[in-house]
C-alpha atoms as a PDB file:
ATOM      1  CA  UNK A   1     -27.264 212.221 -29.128  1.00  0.00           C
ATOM      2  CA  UNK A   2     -24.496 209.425 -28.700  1.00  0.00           C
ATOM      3  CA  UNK A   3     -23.290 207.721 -25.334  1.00  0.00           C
ATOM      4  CA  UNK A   4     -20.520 205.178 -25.005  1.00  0.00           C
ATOM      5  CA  UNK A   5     -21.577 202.966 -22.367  1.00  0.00           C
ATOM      6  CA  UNK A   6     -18.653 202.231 -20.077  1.00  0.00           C
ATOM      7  CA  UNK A   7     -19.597 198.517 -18.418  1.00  0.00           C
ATOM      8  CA  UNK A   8     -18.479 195.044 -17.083  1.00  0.00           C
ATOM      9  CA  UNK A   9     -19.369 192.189 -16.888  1.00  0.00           C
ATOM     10  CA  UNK A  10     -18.024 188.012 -15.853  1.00  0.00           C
ATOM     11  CA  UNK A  11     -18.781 186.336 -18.912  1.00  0.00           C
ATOM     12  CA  UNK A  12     -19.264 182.905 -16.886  1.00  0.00           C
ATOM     13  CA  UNK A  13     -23.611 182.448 -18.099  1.00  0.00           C
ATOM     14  CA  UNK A  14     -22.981 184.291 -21.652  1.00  0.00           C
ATOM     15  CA  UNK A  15     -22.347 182.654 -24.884  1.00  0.00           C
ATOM     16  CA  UNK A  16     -20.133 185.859 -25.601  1.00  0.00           C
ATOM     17  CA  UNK A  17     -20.828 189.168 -26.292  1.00  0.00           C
ATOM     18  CA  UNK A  18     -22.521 189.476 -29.416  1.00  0.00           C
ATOM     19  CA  UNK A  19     -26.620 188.250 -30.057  1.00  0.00           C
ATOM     20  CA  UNK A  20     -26.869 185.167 -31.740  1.00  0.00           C
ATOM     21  CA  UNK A  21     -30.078 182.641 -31.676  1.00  0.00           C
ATOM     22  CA  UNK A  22     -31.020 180.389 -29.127  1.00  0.00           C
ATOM     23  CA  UNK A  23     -28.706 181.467 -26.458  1.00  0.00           C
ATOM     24  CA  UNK A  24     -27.800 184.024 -24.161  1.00  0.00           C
ATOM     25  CA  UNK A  25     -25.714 187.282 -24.691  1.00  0.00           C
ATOM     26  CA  UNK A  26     -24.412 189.971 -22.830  1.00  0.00           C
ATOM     27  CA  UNK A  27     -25.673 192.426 -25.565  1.00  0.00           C
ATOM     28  CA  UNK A  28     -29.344 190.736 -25.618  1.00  0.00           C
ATOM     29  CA  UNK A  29     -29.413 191.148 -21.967  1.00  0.00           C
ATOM     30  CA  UNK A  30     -27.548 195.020 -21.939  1.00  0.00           C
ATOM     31  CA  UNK A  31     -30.702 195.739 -24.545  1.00  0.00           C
ATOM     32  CA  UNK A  32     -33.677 193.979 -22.892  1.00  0.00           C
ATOM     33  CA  UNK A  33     -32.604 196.302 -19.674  1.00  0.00           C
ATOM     34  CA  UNK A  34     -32.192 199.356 -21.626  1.00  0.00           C
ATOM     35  CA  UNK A  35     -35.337 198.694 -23.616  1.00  0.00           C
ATOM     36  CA  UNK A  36     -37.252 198.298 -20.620  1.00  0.00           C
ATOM     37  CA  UNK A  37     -36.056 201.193 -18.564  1.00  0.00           C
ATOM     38  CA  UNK A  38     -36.193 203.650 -21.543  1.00  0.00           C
ATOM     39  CA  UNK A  39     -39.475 202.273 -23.058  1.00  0.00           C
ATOM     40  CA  UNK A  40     -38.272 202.472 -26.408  1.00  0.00           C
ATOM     41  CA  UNK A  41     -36.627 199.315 -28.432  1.00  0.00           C
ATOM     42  CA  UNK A  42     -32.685 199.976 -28.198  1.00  0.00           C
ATOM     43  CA  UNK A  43     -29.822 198.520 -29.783  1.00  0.00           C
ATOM     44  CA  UNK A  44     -26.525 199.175 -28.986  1.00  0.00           C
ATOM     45  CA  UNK A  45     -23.099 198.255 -30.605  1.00  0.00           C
ATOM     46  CA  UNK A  46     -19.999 196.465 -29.153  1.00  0.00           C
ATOM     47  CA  UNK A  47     -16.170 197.673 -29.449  1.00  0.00           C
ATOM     48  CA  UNK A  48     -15.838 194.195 -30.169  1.00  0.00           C
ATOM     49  CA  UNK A  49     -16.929 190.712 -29.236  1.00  0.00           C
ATOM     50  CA  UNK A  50     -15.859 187.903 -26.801  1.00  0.00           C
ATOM     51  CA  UNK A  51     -16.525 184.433 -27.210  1.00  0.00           C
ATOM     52  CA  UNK A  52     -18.197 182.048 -24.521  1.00  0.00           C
ATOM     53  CA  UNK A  53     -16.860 182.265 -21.143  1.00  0.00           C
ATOM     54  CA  UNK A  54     -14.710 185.159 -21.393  1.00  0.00           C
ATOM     55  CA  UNK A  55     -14.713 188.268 -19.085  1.00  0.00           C
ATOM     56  CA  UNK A  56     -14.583 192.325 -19.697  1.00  0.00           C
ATOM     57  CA  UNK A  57     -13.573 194.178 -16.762  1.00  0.00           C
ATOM     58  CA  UNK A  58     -13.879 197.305 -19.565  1.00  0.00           C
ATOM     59  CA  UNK A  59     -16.300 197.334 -22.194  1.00  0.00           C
ATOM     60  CA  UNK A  60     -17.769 200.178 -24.099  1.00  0.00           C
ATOM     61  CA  UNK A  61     -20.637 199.852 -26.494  1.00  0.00           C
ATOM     62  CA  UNK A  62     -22.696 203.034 -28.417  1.00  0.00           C
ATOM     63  CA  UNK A  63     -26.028 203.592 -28.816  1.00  0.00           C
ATOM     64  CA  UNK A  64     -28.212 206.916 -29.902  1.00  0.00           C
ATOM     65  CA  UNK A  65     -30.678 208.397 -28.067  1.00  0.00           C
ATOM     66  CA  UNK A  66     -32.861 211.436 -29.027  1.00  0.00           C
ATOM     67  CA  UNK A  67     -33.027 213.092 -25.159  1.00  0.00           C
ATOM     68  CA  UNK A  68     -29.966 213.703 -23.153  1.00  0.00           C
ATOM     69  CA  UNK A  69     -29.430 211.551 -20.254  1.00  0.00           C
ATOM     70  CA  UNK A  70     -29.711 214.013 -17.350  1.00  0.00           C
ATOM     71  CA  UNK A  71     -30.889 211.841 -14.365  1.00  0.00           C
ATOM     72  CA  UNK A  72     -27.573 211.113 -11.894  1.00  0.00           C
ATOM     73  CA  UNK A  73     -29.744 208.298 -10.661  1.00  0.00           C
ATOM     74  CA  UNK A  74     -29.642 206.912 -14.657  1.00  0.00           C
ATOM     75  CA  UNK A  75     -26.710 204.499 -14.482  1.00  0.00           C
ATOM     76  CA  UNK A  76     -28.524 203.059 -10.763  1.00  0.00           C
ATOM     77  CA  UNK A  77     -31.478 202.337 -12.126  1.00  0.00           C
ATOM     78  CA  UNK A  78     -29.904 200.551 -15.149  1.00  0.00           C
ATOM     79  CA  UNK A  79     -28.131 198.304 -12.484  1.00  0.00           C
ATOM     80  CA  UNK A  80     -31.114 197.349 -10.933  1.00  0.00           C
ATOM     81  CA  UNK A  81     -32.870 196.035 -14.464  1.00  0.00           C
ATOM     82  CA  UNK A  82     -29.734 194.234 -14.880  1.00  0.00           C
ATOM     83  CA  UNK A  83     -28.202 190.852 -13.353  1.00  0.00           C
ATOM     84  CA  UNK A  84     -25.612 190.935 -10.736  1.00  0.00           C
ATOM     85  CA  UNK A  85     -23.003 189.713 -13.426  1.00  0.00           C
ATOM     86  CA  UNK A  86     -23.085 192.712 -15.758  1.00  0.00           C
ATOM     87  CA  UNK A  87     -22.598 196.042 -14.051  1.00  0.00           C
ATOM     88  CA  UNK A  88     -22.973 199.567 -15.803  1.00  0.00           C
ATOM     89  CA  UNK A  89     -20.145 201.970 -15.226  1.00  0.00           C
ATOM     90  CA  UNK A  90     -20.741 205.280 -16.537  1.00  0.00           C
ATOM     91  CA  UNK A  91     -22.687 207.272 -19.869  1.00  0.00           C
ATOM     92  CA  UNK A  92     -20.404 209.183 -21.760  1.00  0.00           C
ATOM     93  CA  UNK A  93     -21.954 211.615 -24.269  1.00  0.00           C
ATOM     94  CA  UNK A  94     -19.490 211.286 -27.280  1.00  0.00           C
ATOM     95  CA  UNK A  95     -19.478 212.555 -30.300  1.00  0.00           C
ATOM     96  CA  UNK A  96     -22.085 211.961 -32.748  1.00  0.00           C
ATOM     97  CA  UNK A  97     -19.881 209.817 -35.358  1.00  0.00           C
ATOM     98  CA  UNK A  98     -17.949 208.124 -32.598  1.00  0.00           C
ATOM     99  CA  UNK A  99     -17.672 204.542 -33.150  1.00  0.00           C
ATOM    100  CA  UNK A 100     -17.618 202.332 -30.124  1.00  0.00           C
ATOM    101  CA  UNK A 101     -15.667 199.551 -32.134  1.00  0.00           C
ATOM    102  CA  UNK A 102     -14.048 201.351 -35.098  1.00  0.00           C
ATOM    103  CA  UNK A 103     -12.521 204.242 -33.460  1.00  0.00           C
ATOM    104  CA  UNK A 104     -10.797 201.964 -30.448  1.00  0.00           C
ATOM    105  CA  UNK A 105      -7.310 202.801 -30.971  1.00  0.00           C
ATOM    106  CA  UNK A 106      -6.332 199.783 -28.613  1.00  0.00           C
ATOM    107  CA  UNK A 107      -7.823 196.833 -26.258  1.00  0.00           C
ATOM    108  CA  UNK A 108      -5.837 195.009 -23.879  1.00  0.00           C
ATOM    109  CA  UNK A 109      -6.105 191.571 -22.648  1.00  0.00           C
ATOM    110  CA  UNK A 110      -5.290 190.209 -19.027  1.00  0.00           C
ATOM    111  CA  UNK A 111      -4.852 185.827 -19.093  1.00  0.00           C
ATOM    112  CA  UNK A 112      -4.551 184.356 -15.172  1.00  0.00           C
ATOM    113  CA  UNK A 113      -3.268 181.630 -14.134  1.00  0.00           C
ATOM    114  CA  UNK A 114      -3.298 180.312 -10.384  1.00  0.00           C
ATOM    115  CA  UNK A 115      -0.284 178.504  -9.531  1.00  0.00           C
ATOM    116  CA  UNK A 116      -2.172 176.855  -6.795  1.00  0.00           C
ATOM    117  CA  UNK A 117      -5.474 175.914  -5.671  1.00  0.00           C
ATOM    118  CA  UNK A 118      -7.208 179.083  -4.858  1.00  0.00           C
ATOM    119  CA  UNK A 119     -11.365 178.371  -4.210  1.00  0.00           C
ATOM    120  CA  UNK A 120     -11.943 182.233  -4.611  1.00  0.00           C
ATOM    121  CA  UNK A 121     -10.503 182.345  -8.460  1.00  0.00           C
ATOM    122  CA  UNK A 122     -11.388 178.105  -8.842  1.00  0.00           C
ATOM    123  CA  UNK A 123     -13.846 179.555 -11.588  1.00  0.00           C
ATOM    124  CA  UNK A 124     -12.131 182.905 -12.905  1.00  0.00           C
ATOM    125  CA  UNK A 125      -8.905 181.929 -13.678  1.00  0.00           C
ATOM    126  CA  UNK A 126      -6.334 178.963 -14.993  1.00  0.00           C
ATOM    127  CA  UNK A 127      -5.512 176.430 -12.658  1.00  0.00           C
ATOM    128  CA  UNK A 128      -1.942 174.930 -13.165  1.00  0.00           C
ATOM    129  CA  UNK A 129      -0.048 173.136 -10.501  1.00  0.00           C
ATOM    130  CA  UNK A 130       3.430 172.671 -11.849  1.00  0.00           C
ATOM    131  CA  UNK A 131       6.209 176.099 -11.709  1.00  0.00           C
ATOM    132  CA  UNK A 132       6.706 177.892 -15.428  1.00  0.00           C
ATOM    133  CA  UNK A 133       9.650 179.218 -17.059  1.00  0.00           C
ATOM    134  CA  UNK A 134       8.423 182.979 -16.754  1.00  0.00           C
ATOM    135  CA  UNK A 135      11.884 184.060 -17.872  1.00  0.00           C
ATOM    136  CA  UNK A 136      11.528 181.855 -20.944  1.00  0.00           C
ATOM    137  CA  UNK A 137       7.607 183.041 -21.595  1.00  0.00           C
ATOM    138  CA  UNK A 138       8.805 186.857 -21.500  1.00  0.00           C
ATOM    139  CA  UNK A 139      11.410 186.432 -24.092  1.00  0.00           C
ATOM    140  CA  UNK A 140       8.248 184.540 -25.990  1.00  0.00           C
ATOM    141  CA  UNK A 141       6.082 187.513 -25.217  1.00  0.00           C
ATOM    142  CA  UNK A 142       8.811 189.605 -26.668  1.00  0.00           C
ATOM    143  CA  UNK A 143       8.368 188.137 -30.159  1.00  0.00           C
ATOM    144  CA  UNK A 144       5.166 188.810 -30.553  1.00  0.00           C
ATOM    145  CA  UNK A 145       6.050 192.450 -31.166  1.00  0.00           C
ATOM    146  CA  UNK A 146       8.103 192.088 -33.824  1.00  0.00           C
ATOM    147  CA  UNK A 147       5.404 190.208 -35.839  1.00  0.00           C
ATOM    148  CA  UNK A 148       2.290 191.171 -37.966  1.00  0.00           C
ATOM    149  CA  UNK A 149       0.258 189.093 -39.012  1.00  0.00           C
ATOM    150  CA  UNK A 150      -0.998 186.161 -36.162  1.00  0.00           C
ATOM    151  CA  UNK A 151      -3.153 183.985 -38.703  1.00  0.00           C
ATOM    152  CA  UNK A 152      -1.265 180.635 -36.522  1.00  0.00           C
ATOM    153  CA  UNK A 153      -3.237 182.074 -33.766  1.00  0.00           C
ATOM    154  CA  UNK A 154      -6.262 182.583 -35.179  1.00  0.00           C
ATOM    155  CA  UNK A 155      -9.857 180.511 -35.097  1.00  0.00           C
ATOM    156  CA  UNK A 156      -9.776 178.615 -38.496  1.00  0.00           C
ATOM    157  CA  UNK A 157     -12.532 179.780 -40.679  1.00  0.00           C
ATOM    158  CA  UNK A 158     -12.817 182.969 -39.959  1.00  0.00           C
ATOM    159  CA  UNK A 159     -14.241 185.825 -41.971  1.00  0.00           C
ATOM    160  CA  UNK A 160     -11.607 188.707 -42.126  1.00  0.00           C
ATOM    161  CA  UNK A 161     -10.249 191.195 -44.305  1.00  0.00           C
ATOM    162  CA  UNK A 162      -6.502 190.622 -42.507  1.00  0.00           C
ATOM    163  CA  UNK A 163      -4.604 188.647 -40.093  1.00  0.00           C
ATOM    164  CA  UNK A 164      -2.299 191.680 -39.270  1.00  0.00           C
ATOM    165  CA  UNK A 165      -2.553 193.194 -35.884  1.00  0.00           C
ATOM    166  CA  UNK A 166       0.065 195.604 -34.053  1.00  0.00           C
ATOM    167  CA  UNK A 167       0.866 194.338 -30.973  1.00  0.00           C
ATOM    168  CA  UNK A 168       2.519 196.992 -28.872  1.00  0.00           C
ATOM    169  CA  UNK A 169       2.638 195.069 -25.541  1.00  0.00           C
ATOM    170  CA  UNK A 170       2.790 191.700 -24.257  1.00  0.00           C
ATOM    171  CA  UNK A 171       4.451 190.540 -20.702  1.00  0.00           C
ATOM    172  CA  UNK A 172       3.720 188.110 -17.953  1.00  0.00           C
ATOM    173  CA  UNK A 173       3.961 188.643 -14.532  1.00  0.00           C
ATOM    174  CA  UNK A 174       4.214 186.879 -11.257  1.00  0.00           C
ATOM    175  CA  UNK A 175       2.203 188.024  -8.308  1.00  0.00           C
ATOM    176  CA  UNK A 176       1.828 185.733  -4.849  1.00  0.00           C
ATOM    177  CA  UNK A 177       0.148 182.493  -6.972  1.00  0.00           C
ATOM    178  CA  UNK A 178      -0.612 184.147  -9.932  1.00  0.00           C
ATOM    179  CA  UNK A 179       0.518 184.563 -13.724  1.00  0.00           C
ATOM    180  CA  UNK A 180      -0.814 187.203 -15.490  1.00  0.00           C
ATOM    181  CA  UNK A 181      -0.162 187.518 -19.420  1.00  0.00           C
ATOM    182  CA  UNK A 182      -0.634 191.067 -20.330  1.00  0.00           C
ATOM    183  CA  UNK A 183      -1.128 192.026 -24.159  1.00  0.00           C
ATOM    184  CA  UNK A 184      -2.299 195.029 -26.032  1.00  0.00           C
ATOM    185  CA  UNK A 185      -2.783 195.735 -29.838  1.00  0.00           C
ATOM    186  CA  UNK A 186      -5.162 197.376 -32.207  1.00  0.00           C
ATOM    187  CA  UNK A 187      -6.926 194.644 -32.535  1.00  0.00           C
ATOM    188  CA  UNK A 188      -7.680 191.016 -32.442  1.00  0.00           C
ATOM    189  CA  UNK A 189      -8.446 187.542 -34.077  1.00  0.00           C
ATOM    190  CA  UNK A 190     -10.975 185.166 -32.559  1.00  0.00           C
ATOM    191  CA  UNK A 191      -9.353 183.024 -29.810  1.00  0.00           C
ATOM    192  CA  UNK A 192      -6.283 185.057 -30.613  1.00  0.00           C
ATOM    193  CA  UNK A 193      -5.067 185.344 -27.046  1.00  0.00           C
ATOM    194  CA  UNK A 194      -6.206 182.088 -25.818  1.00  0.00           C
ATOM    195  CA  UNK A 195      -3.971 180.483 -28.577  1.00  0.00           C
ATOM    196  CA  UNK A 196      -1.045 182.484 -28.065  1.00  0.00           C
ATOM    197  CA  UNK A 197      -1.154 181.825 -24.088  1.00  0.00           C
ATOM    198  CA  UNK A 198      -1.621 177.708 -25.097  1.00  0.00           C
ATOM    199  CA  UNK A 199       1.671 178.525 -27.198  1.00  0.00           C
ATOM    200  CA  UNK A 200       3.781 180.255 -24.215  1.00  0.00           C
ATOM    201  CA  UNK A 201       2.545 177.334 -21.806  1.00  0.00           C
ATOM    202  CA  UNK A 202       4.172 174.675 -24.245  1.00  0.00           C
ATOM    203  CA  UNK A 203       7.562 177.457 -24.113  1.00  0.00           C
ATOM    204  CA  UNK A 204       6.850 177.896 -20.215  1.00  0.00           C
ATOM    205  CA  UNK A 205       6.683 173.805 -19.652  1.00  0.00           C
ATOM    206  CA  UNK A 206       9.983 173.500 -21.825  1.00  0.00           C
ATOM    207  CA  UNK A 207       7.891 171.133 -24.783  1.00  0.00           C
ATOM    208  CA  UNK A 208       8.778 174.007 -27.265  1.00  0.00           C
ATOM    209  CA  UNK A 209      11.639 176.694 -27.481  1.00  0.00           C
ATOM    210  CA  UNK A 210      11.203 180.388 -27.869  1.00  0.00           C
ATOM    211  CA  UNK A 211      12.964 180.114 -31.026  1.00  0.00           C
ATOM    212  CA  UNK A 212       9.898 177.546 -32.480  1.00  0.00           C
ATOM    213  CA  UNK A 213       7.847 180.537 -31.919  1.00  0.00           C
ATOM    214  CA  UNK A 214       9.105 182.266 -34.634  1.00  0.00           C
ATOM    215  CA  UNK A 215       8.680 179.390 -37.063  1.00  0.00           C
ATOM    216  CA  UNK A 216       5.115 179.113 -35.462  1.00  0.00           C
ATOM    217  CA  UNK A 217       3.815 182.699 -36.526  1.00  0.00           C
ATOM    218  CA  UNK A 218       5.914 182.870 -40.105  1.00  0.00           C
ATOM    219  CA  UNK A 219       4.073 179.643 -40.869  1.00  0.00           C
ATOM    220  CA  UNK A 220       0.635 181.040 -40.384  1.00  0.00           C
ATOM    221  CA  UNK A 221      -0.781 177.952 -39.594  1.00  0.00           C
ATOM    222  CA  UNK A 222      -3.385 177.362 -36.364  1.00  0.00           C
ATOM    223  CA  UNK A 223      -2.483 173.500 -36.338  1.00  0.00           C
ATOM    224  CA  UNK A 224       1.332 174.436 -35.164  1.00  0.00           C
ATOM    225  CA  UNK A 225       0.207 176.912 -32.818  1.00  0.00           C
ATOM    226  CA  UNK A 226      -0.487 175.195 -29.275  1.00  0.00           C
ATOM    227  CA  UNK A 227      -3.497 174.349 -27.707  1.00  0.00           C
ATOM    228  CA  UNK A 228      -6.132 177.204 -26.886  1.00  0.00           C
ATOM    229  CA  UNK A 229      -6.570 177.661 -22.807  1.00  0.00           C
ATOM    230  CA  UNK A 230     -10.119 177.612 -21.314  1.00  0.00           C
ATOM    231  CA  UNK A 231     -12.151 180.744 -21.857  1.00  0.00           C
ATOM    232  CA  UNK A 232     -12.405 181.289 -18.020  1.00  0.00           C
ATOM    233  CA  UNK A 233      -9.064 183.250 -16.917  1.00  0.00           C
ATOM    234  CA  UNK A 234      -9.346 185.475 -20.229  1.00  0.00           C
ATOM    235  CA  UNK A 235     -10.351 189.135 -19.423  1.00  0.00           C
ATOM    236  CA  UNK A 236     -10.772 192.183 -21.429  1.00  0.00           C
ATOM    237  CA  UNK A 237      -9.375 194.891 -19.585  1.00  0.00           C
ATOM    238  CA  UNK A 238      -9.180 197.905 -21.420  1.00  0.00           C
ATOM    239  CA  UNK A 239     -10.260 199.696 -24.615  1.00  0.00           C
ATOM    240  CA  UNK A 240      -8.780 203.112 -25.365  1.00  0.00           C
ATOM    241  CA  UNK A 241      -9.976 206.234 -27.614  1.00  0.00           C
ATOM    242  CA  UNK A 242      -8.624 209.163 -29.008  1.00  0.00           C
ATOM    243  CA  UNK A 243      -9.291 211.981 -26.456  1.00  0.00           C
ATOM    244  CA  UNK A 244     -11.859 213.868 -28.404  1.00  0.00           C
ATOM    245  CA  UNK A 245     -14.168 210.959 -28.316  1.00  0.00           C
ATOM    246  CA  UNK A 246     -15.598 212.322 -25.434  1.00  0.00           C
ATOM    247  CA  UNK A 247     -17.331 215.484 -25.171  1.00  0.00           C
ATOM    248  CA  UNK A 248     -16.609 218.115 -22.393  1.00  0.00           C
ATOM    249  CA  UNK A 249     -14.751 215.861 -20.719  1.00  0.00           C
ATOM    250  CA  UNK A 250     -17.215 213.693 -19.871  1.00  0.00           C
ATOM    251  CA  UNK A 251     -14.793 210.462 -19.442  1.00  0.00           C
END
């Protein structure tokens, strides 16, 4: 049987998502605690990865099992094998071909920025003290939708069949001392979103024009892209499915 697990996690003590050697993961711990509770050796697999630093406030991740999980008490006991910085959600039983990371038909992105000292988001978010253009980072924002391919934004050296993504929302928004960036495609490049915010801070401080953005993306070039922002205020917020992902409802 398949289950998506629904989880969360701040992404503050991880080297990202995915295992690699010699450091820390969110997916080596998510599979030492499942391995342990379930006395069996589990693996699981991500809808996607996030690098060092960054946050999921919605994850999902598959992994097969051959009993059904039954036990309302499951996704409590998983909690207590795990830190207080990753935090199960929910089991969904799925279908048996579902694809945590190939059948996502979208993920969306939330960037925050304090515009003022704040010691409650001093480590989760972006701390800038001068006012930006919002006005001027919207039209920015608005772009980005009429664009494919994002290679200018993406980590040099990266191993992928295509730059082209379908970006189908991006907006910032001001609440109390905050700016949130907003942004949701099919999918992404490594430190895609980071670069693109570094961009609309260079439109938002008036160094660049939201007319050099265009020239920016049809270039494809990272080095004329702006600077990426820290990993810290970056938070994946939601992954989507088609509907019949999830068996008898169970979503």
């Amino acid at each position: 049987m398949r289950y998506f697990i629904e989880f969360a996690y701040n992404g503050k003590a991880y080297h990202g998502w995915q295992k690699q050697p010699n450091v820390i993961s969110v997916q080596e711990v998510l599979e030492k605690a499942l391995t342990t509770l379930l006395n069996e050796s589990i693996e699981v697999v991500g809808a996607g990865r996030t690098d060092t630093g960054v946050h999921a406030k919605q994850m999902y991740a598959h992994l097969d099992l051959e009993f059904p999980i039954s036990d309302p008490q499951f996704v409590y006991k998983m909690n207590q094998f795990l830190p207080k910085d990753i935090v199960i959600k929910a089991f969904h039983h799925v279908k048996d071909d579902a694809h945590a990371r190939f059948d996502a038909t979208s993920r969306t992105y939330n960037y925050i920025i304090s515009e003022g000292k704040n010691p409650f988001t001093i480590e989760s978010s972006l701390l800038l003290k001068n006012k930006l253009d919002i006005d001027k980072m919207n039209q920015a924002a608005a772009e980005l939708l009429n664009y494919k391919n994002f290679k200018c934004f993406s980590k040099v050296h990266t191993n992928v069949k295509t730059y082209n993504c379908n970006v189908m929302h991006a907006e910032w928004k001001r609440t109390d001392n905050e700016l949130i960036f907003t942004i949701t495609a099919d999918r992404f490049l490594r430190n895609m979103v980071r670069a693109i915010v570094g961009t609309m801070l260079d439109i938002g401080n008036n160094k660049i024009e939201v007319e050099d953005l265009k020239g920016i993306i049809e270039s494809q070039d990272r080095s004329n892209a702006g600077t990426s922002v820290l990993a810290q205020g970056l938070y994946l917020s939601k992954i989507t499915y088609p509907e019949d992902t999830f068996l008898n409802g169970n979503r």
